[in-house]
Protein backbone atom coordinates (compact mmCIF):
# COMPACT_ATOMS: atom_id res chain seq x y z
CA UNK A 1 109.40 -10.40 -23.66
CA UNK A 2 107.59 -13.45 -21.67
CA UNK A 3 104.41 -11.89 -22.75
CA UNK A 4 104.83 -11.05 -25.93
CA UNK A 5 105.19 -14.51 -26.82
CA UNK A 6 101.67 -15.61 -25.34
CA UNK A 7 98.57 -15.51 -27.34
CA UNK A 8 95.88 -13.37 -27.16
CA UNK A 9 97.77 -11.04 -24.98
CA UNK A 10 96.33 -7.42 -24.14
CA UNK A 11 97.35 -5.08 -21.11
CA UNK A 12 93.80 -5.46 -19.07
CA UNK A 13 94.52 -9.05 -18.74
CA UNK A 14 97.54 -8.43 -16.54
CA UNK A 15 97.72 -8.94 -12.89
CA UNK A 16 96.80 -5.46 -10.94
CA UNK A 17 100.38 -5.56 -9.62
CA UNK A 18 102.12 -5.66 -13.01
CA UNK A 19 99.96 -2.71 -13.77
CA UNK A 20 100.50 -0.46 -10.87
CA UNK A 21 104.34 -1.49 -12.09
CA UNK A 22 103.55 -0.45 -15.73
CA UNK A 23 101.75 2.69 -14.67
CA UNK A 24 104.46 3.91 -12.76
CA UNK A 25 106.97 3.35 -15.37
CA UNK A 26 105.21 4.72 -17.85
CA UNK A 27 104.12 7.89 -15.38
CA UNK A 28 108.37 8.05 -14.71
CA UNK A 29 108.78 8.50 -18.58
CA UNK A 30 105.98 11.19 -18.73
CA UNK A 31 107.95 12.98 -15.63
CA UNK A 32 111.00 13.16 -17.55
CA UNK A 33 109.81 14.25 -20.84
CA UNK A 34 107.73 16.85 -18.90
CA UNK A 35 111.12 18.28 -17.15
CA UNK A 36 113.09 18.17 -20.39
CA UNK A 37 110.73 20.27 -22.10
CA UNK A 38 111.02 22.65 -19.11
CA UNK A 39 114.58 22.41 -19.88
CA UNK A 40 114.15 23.52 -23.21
CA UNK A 41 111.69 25.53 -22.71
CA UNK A 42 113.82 28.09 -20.55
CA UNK A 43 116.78 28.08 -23.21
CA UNK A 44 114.85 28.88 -26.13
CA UNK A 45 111.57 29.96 -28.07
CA UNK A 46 109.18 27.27 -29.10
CA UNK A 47 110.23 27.69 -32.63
CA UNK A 48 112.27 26.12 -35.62
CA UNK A 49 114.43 30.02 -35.45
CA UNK A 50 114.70 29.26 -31.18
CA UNK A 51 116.00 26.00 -31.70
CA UNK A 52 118.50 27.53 -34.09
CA UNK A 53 119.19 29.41 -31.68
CA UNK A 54 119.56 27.32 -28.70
CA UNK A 55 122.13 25.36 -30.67
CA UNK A 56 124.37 27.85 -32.39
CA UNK A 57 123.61 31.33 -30.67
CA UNK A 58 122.65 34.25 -32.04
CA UNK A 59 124.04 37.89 -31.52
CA UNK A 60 122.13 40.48 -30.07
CA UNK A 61 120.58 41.32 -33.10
CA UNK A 62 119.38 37.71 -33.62
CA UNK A 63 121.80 36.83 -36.68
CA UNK A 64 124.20 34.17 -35.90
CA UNK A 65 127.07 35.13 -33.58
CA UNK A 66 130.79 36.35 -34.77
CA UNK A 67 133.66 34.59 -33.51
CA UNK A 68 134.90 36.55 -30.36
CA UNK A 69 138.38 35.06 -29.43
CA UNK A 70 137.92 37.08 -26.15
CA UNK A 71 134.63 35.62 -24.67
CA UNK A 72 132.98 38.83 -23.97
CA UNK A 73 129.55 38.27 -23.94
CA UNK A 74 128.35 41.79 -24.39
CA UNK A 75 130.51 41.87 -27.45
CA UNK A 76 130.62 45.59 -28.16
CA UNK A 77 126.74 45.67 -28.97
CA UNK A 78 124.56 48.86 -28.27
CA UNK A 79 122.87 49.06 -24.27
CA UNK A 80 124.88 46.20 -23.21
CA UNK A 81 122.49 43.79 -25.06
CA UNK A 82 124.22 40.35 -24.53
CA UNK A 83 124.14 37.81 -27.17
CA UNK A 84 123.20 34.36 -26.96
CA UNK A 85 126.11 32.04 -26.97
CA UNK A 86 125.70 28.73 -28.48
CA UNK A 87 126.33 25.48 -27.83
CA UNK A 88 130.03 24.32 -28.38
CA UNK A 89 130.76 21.11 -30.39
CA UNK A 90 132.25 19.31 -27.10
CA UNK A 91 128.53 20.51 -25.38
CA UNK A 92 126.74 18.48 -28.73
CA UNK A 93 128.32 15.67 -28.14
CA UNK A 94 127.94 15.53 -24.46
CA UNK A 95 124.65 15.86 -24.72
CA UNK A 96 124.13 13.35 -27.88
CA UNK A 97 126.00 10.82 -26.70
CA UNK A 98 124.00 9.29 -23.88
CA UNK A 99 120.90 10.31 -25.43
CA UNK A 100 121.62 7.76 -28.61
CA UNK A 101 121.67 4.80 -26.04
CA UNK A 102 119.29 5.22 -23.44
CA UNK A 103 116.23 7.02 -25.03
CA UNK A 104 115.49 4.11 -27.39
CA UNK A 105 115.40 1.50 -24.68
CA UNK A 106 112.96 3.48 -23.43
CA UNK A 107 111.07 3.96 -26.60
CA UNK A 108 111.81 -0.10 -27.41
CA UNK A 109 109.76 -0.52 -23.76
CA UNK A 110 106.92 1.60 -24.25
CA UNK A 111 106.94 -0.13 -28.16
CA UNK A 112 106.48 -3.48 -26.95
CA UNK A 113 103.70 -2.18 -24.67
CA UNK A 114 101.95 -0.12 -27.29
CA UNK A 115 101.97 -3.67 -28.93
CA UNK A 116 99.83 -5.21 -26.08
CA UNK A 117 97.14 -2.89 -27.07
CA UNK A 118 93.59 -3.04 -29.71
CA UNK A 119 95.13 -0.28 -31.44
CA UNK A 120 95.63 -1.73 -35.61
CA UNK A 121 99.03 -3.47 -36.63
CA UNK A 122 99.45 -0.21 -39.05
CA UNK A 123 99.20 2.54 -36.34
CA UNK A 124 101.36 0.65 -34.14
CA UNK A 125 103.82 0.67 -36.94
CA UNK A 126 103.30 4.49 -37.64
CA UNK A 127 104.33 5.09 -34.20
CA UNK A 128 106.89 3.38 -33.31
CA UNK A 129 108.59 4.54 -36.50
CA UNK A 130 107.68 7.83 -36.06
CA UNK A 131 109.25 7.86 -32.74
CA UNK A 132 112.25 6.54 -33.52
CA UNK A 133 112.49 9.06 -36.69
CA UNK A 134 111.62 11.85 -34.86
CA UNK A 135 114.02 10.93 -31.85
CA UNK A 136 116.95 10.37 -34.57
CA UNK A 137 116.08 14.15 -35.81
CA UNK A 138 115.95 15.60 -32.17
CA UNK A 139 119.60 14.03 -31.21
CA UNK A 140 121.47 13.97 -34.30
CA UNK A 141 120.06 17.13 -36.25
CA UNK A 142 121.82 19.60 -33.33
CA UNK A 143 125.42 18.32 -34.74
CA UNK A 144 124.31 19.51 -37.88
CA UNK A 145 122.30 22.78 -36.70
CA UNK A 146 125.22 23.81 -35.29
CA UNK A 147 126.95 24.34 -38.50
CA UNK A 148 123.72 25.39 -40.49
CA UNK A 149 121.62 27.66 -38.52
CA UNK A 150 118.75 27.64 -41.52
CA UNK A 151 118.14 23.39 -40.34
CA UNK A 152 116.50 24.49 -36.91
CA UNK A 153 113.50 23.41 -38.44
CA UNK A 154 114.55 19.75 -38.83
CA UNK A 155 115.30 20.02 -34.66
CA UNK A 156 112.33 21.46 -33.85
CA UNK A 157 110.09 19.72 -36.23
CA UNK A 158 111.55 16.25 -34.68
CA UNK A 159 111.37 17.62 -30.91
CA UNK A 160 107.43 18.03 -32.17
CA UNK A 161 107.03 14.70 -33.40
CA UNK A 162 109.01 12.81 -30.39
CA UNK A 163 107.19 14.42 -28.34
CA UNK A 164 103.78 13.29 -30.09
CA UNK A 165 104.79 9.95 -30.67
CA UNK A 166 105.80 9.76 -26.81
CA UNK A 167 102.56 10.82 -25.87
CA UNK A 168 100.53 8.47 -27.87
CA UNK A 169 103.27 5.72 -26.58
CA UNK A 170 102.45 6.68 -23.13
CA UNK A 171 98.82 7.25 -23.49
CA UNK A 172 97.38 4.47 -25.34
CA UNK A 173 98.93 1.46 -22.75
CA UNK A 174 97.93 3.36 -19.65
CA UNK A 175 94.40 3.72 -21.64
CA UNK A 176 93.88 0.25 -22.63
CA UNK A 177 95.68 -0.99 -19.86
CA UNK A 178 92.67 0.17 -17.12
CA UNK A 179 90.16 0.84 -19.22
CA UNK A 180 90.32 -1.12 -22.22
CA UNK A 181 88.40 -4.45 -22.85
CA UNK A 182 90.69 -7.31 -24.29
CA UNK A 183 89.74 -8.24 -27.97
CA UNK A 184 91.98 -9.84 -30.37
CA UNK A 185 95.32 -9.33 -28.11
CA UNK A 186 98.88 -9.34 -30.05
CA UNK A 187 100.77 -12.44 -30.77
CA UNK A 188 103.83 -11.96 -31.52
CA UNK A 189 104.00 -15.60 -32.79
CA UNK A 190 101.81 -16.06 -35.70
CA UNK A 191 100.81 -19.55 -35.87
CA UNK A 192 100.46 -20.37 -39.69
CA UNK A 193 97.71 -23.16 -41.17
CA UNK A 194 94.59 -23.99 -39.34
């Protein structure tokens, strides 16, 4: 926050160390959005009906499951096709729940660096919103997925957009950080009259 406050601030004009520091954190974040999508990835297809899916289940015909008070995951269906058992509301909120408070510190960090950068005061602002709507409709749009299979769009569409956001988040410090030349910085103190 020490820097924001300085004038004329911009990510090439920090020391090499704080840098290599920045880099690494930012690299860390890239690492873990890279293994979450792997995550995802090998749960479901890479599609509003997948994420549907992934959430509620589906039964082996790909409509959404029947209550089976017996657990059997074949169910009765033809060739011993299993069906794909959802998510229960206990898993949701397991999931949700530390999600809601540590993925927007991380998103407030990389904001405050995406700040430090040339990039205009309106595309700073179209991120950082964007990210933080999109990662409201990737953690909170399962609870409701889960009881209206036909909103997997709203999951995957934020996944999509979280996951754009985070790249431009990442991206655009680690580019102006090295390679960028300083020009009007970011003050995060406007000083008013001349």
């Amino acid at each position: 926050m020490h820097y924001l406050t300085r004038q004329r601030l911009h990510l090439s004009r920090f020391h090499p160390l704080m840098k290599v520091l920045l880099t690494l954190y930012i690299a860390s974040v890239a690492a873990a959005v890279w293994v979450g999508t792997l995550k995802y990835s090998e749960r479901g297809t890479f599609s509003p009906a997948g994420a549907s899916t992934y959430v509620r289940g589906a039964d082996a015909g790909g409509g959404t499951p029947a209550t089976d008070s017996f657990g059997d995951p074949f169910a009765g269906t033809p060739d011993g096709i299993a069906r794909q058992e959802g998510l229960s509301r206990r898993q949701l909120v397991d999931i949700v729940h530390p999600h809601l408070f540590t993925v927007p510190i991380v998103l407030f960090i990389l904001g405050h660096l995406l700040h430090l950068t040339r990039l205009p005061d309106r595309w700073k602002l179209a991120v950082n919103v964007a990210a933080f709507v999109s990662f409201f409709a990737t953690f909170v749009s399962p609870l409701v997925v889960a009881d209206r299979a036909t909103l997997g769009w709203l999951l995957f569409a934020g996944g999509c957009g979280l996951l754009a956001s985070l790249a431009a988040l990442c991206l655009v410090p680690l580019w102006e950080m090295w390679l960028g030349q300083p020009g009007d910085g970011f003050d995060a103190l406007p000083r008013q009259g001349p």
